[in-house]
Protein backbone atom coordinates (compact mmCIF):
# COMPACT_ATOMS: atom_id res chain seq x y z
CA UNK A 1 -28.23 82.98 -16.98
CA UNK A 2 -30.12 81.31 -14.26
CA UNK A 3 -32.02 78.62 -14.77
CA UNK A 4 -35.89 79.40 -13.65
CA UNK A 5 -38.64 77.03 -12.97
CA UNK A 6 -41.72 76.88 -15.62
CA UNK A 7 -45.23 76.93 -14.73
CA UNK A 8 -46.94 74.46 -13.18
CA UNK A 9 -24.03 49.22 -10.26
CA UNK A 10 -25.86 42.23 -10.10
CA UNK A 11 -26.37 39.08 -10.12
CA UNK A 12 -24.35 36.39 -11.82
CA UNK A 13 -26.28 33.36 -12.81
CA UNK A 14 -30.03 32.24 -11.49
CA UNK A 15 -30.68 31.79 -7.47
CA UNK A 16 -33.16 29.74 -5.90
CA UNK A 17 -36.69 31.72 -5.18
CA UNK A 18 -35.99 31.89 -1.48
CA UNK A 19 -32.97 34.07 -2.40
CA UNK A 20 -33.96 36.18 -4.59
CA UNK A 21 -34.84 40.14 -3.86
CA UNK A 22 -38.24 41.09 -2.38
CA UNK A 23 -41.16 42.30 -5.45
CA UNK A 24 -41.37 46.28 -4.92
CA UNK A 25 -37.41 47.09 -3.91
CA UNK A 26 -36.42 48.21 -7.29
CA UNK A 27 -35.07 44.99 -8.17
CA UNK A 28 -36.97 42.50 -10.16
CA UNK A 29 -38.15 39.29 -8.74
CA UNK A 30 -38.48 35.51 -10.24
CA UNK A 31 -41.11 34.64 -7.88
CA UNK A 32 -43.89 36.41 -5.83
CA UNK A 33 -43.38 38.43 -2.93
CA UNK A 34 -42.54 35.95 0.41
CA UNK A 35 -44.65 37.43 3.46
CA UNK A 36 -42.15 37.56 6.68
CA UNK A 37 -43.19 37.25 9.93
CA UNK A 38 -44.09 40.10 11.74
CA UNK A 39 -41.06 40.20 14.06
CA UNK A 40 -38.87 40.23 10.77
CA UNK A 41 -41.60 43.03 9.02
CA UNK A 42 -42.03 45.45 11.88
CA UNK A 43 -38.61 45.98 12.94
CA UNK A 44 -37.27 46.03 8.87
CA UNK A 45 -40.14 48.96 8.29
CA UNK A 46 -38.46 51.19 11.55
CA UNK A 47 -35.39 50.33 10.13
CA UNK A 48 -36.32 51.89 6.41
CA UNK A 49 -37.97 55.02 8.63
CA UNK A 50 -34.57 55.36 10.27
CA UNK A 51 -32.59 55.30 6.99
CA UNK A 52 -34.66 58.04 5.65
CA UNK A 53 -35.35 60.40 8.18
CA UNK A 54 -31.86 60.50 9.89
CA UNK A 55 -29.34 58.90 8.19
CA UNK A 56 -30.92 60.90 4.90
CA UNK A 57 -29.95 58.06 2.40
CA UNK A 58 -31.38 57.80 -1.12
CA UNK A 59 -34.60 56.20 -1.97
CA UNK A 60 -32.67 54.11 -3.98
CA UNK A 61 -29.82 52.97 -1.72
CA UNK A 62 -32.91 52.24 0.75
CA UNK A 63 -34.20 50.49 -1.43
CA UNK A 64 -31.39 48.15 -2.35
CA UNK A 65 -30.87 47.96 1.70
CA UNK A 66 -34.64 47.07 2.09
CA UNK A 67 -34.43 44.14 -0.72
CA UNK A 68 -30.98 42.34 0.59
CA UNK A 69 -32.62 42.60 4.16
CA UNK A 70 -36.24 40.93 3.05
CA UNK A 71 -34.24 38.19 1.30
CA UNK A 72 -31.87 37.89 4.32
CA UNK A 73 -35.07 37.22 6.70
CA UNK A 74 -36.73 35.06 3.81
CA UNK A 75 -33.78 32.86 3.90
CA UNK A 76 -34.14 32.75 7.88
CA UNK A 77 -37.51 32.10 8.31
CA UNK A 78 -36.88 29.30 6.27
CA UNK A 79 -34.44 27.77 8.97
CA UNK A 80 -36.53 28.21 11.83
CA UNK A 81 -36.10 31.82 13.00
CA UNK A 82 -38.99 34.12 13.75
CA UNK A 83 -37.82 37.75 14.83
CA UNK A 84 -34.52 38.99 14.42
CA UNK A 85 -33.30 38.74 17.86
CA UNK A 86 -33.59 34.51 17.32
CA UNK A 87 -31.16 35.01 14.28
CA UNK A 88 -27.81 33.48 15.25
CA UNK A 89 -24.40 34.06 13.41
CA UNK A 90 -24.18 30.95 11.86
CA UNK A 91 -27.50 30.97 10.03
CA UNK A 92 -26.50 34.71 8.58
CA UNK A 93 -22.74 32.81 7.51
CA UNK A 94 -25.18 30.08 6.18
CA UNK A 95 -27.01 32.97 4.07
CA UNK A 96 -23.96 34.18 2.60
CA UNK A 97 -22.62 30.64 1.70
CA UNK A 98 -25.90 29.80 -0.19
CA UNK A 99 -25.55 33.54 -2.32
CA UNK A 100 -21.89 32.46 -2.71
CA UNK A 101 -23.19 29.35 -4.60
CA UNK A 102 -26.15 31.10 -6.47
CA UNK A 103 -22.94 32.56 -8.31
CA UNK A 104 -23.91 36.53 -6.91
CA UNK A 105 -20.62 38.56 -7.85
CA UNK A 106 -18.59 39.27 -4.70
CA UNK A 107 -19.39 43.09 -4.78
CA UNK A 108 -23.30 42.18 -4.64
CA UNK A 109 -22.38 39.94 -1.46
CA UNK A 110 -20.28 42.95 0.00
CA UNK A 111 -23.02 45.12 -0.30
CA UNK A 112 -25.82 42.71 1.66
CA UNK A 113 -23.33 42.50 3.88
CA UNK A 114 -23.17 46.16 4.56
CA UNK A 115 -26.70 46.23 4.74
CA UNK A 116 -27.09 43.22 6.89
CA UNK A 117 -24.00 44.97 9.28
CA UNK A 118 -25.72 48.41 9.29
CA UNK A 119 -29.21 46.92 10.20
CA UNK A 120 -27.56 44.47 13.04
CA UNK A 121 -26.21 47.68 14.59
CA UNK A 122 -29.35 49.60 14.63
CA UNK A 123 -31.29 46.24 16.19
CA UNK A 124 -28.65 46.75 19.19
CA UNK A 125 -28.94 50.50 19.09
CA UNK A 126 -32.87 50.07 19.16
CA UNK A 127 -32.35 47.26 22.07
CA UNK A 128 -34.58 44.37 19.33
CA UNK A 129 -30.98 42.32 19.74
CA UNK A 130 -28.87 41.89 22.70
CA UNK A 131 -26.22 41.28 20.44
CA UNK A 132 -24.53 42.52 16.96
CA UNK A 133 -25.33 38.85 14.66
CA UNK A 134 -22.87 39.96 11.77
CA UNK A 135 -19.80 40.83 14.06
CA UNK A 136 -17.61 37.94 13.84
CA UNK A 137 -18.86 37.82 9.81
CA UNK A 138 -15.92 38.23 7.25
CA UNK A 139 -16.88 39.66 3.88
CA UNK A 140 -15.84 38.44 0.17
CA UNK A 141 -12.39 39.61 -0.80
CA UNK A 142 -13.20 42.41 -3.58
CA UNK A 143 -10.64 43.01 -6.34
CA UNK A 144 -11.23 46.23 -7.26
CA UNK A 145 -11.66 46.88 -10.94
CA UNK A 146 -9.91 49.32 -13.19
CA UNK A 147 -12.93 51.52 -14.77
CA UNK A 148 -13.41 51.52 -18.76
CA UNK A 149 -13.32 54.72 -19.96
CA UNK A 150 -13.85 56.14 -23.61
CA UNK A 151 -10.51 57.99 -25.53
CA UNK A 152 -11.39 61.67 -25.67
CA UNK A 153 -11.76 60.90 -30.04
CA UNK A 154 -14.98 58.53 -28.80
CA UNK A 155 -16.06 61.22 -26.37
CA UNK A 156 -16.40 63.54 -29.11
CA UNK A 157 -17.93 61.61 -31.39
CA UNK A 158 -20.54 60.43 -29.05
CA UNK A 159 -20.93 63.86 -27.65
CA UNK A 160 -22.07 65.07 -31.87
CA UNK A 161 -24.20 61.99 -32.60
CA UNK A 162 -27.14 63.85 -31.81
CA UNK A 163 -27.40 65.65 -35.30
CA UNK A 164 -30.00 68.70 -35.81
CA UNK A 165 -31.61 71.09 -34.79
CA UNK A 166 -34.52 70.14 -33.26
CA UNK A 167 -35.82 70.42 -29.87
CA UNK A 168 -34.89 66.15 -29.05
CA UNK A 169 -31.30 66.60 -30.76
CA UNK A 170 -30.88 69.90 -28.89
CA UNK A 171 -31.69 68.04 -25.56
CA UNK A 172 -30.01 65.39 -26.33
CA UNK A 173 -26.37 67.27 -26.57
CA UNK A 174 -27.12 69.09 -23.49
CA UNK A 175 -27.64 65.52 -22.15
CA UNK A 176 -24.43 64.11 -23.05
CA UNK A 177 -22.13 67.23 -22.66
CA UNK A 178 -23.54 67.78 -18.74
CA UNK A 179 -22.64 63.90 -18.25
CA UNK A 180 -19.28 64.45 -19.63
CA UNK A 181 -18.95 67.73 -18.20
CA UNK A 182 -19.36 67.80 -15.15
CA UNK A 183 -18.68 63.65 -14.03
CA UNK A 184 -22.49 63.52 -12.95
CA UNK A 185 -23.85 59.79 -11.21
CA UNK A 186 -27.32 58.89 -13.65
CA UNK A 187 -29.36 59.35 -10.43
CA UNK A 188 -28.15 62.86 -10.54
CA UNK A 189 -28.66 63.94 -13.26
CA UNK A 190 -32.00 62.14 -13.83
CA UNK A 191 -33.35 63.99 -10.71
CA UNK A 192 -31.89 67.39 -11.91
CA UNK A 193 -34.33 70.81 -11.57
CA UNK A 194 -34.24 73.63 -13.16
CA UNK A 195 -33.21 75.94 -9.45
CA UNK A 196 -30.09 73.40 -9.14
CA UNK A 197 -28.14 75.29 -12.26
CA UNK A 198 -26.43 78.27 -12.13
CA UNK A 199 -25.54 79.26 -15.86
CA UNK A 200 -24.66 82.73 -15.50
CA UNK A 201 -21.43 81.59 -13.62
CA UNK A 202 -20.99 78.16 -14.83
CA UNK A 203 -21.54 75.50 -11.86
CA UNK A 204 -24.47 72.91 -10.76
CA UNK A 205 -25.17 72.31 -7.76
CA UNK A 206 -25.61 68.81 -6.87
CA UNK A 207 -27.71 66.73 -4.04
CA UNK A 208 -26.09 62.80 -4.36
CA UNK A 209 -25.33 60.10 -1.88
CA UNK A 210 -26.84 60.80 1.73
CA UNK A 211 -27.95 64.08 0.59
CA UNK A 212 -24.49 65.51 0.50
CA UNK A 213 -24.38 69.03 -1.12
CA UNK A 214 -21.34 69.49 -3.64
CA UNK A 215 -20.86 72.23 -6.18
CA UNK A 216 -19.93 71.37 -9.49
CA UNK A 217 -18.09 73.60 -12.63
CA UNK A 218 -20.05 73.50 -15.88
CA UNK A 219 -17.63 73.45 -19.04
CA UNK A 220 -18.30 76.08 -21.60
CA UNK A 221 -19.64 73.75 -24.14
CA UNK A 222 -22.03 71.69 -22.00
CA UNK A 223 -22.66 75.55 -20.68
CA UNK A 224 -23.46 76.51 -23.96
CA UNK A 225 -25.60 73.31 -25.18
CA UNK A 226 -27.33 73.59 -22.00
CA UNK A 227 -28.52 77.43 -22.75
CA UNK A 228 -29.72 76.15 -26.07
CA UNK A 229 -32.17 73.64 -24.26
CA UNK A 230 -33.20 76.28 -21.57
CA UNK A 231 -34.23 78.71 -24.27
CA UNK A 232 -35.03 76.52 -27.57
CA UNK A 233 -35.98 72.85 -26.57
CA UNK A 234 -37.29 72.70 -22.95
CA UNK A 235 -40.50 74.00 -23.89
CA UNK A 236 -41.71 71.82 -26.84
CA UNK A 237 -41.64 69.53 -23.70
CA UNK A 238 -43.37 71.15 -21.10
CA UNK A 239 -46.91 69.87 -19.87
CA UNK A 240 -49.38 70.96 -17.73
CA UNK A 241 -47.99 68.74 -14.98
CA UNK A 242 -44.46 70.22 -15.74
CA UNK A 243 -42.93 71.25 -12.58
CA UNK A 244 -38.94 72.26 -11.70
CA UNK A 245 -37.35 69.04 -13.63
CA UNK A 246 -34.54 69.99 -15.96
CA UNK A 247 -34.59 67.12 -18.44
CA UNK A 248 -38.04 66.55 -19.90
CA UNK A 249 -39.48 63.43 -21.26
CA UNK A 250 -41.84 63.50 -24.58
CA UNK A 251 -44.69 63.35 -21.47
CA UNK A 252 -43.56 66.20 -19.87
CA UNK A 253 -41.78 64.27 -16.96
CA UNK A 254 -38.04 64.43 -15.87
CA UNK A 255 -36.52 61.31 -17.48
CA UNK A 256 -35.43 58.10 -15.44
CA UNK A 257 -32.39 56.59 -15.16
CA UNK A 258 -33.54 53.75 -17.63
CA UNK A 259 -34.91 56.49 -20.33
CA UNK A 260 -30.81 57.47 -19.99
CA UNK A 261 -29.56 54.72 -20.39
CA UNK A 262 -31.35 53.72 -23.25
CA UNK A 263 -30.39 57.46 -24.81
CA UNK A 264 -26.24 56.80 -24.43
CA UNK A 265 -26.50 53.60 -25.52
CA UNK A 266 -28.45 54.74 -28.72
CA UNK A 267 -25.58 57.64 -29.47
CA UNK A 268 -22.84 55.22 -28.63
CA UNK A 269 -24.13 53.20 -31.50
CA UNK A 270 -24.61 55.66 -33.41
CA UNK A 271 -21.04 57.31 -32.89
CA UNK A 272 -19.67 53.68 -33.78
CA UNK A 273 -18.65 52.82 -30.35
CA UNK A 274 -17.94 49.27 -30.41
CA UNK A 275 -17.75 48.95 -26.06
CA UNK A 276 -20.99 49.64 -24.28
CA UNK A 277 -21.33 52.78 -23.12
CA UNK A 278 -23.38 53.37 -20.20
CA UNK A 279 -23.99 56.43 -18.04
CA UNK A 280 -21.51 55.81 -15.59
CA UNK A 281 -18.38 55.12 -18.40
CA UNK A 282 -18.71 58.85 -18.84
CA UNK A 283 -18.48 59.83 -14.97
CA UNK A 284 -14.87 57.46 -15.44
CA UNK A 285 -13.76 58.84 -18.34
CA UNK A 286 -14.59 62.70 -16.87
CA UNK A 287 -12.50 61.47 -13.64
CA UNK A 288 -9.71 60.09 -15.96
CA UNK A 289 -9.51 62.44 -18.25
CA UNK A 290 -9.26 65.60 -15.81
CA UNK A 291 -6.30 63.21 -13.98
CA UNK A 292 -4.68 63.23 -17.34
CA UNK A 293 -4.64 66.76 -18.07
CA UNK A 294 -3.07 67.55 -15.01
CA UNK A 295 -5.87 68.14 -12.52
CA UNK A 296 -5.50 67.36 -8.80
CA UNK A 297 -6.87 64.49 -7.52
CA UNK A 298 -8.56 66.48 -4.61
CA UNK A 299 -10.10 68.45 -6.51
CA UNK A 300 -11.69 65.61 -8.62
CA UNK A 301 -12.20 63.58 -5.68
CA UNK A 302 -14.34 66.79 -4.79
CA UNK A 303 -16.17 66.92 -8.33
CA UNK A 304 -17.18 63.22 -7.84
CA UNK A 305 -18.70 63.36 -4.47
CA UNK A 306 -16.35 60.60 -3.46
CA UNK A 307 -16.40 60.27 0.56
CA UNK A 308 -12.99 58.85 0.66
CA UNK A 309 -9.94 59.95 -1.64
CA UNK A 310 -9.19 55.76 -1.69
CA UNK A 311 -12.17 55.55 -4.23
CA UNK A 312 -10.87 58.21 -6.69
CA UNK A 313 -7.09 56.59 -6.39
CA UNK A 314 -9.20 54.04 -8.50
CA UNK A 315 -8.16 56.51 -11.84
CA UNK A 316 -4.60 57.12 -11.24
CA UNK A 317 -4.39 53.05 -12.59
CA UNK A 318 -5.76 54.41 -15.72
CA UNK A 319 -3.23 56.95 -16.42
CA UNK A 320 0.03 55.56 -16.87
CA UNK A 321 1.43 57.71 -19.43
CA UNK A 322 0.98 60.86 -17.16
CA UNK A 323 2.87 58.82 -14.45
CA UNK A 324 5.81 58.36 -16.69
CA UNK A 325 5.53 62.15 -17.75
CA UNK A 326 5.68 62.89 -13.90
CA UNK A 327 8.37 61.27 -13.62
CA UNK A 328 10.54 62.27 -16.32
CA UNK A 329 9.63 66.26 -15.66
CA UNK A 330 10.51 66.01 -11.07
CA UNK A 331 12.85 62.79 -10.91
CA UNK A 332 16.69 64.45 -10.35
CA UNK A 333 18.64 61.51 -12.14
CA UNK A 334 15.71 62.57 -15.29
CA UNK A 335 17.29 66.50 -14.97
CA UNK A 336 20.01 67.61 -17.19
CA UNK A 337 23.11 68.34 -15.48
């Protein structure tokens, strides 16, 4: 069955005001926007064009790139710069320092820095700076975490706290299975429409980071709980305003990454999860579970939308007994003579 349209990942501790993110870039603020200087403004705004229109990034990576950069040329200004090509390398190290001892985690530091490194380039590219300000820069040492993930007895039990039949419940299940399912990011699914599922042979197909395209398998059970929303629960939801959006708000709306959120954290309770479950815990345990049973990690790798096969290594650290059964079924001195 094909899915038809209806009728129409951080801050540790408190920073001072002049480092904290810009009001209106998806990241709240402790104190009013700062205005910048026009030669900081004009040249950030081309830069937020550029991201869009070419390098075809996601309002919401944008958006994180926009804030670090405002706060980057807040911090500046302060010390005496006012257009980018005046900023030197030590008053960007200086930046850096002064987040260090705000207490930001390291992997909030490494992404400004990316930011900062990808925005220095385009300066040069555009000919604002004669010179790349971040090149002799070295970023925070990141020790890359092992992901939680839930036991497959917790997935289960999450994946029937929605009880009943009606049309929230319904949605609810189709919710949580597709997460499982099919290893979906919470921006994905949130943004989900009804022309991007393909029921009748099992797959979704899947718009994520920079607009990459992936196709991705649907399991028979999310298959089947998603039917049961297409044809029994979607429309109690439906408005006037309704348009292509899969998942439906009580408003008639697709529902936002918070609304999600707040939904597997309410199950997780419910199921008598003790950890805290959030969306992304079951994108890991999808990844780490497939790894366990035996699939390949290209294939997952594939699933994920991962750019680089280094970032789904990240699960083979969370399945050591299928490394010992690996082991004991292809090592020759394991083999009976």
């Amino acid at each position: 069955m094909k899915c038809r349209p209806a009728q129409d990942e951080n801050r540790d501790g408190a920073a001072p005001s002049h480092l904290t993110p810009a009001a209106g870039t998806g990241t709240k603020s402790a104190s009013p926007a700062v205005e910048l200087p026009a030669g900081f403004a004009d040249d950030l705004d081309g830069f937020v064009g550029f991201l869009e229109l070419e390098r075809g990034l996601s309002r919401h990576t944008v958006s994180s790139y926009e804030g670090d950069l405002r706060q980057c040329a807040r911090f500046i200004a302060r010390h005496g710069a006012r257009r980018w090509a005046e900023v030197t390398p030590a008053q960007i190290s200086d930046w850096i320092y002064a987040l260090s001892e705000a207490k930001f985690a390291a992997s909030s530091l490494a992404r400004k820095l990316t930011a900062l490194r990808t925005f220095a380039r385009y300066l040069v590219r555009e000919h604002v700076c004669a010179r790349d300000f971040t090149e002799l820069l070295i970023g925070p040492k990141l020790v890359r975490k092992i992901p939680g993930t839930l036991t497959v007895g917790e997935v289960e039990r999450l994946l029937a706290a929605p009880a009943g039949g009606d049309a929230l419940a319904v949605r609810d299940r189709a919710i949580l299975e597709l997460f499982y399912s099919s290893g979906l990011r919470v921006s994905e699914l949130a943004g989900l429409t009804l022309q991007q599922l393909d029921l009748d042979h099992g797959f979704v197909r899947i718009f994520g980071k920079g607009n990459k395209e992936r196709v991705v398998p649907v399991g028979t059970k999310a298959g089947a709980a998603l039917v049961s929303y297409v044809t029994a629960a979607r429309r109690h939801f439906v408005k006037a305003r309704t348009g292509s959006q899969f998942f439906l708000s009580a408003r008639g709306t697709s529902l936002s990454r918070q609304m999600l959120w707040v939904l597997i954290k309410k199950y997780a309770q419910r199921a008598g999860i003790r950890q805290s479950v959030k969306p992304h815990l079951l994108r890991h345990s999808f990844a780490t579970h497939l790894l366990s049973g035996g699939a390949d990690l290209r294939a997952i790798q594939e699933m994920l939308g991962h750019a680089s096969i280094a970032t789904t290594q990240i699960y083979t650290a969370v399945t050591p007994d299928r490394r010992l059964a690996e082991h004991a079924r292809f090592h020759p001195r394991n083999r009976a003579k």
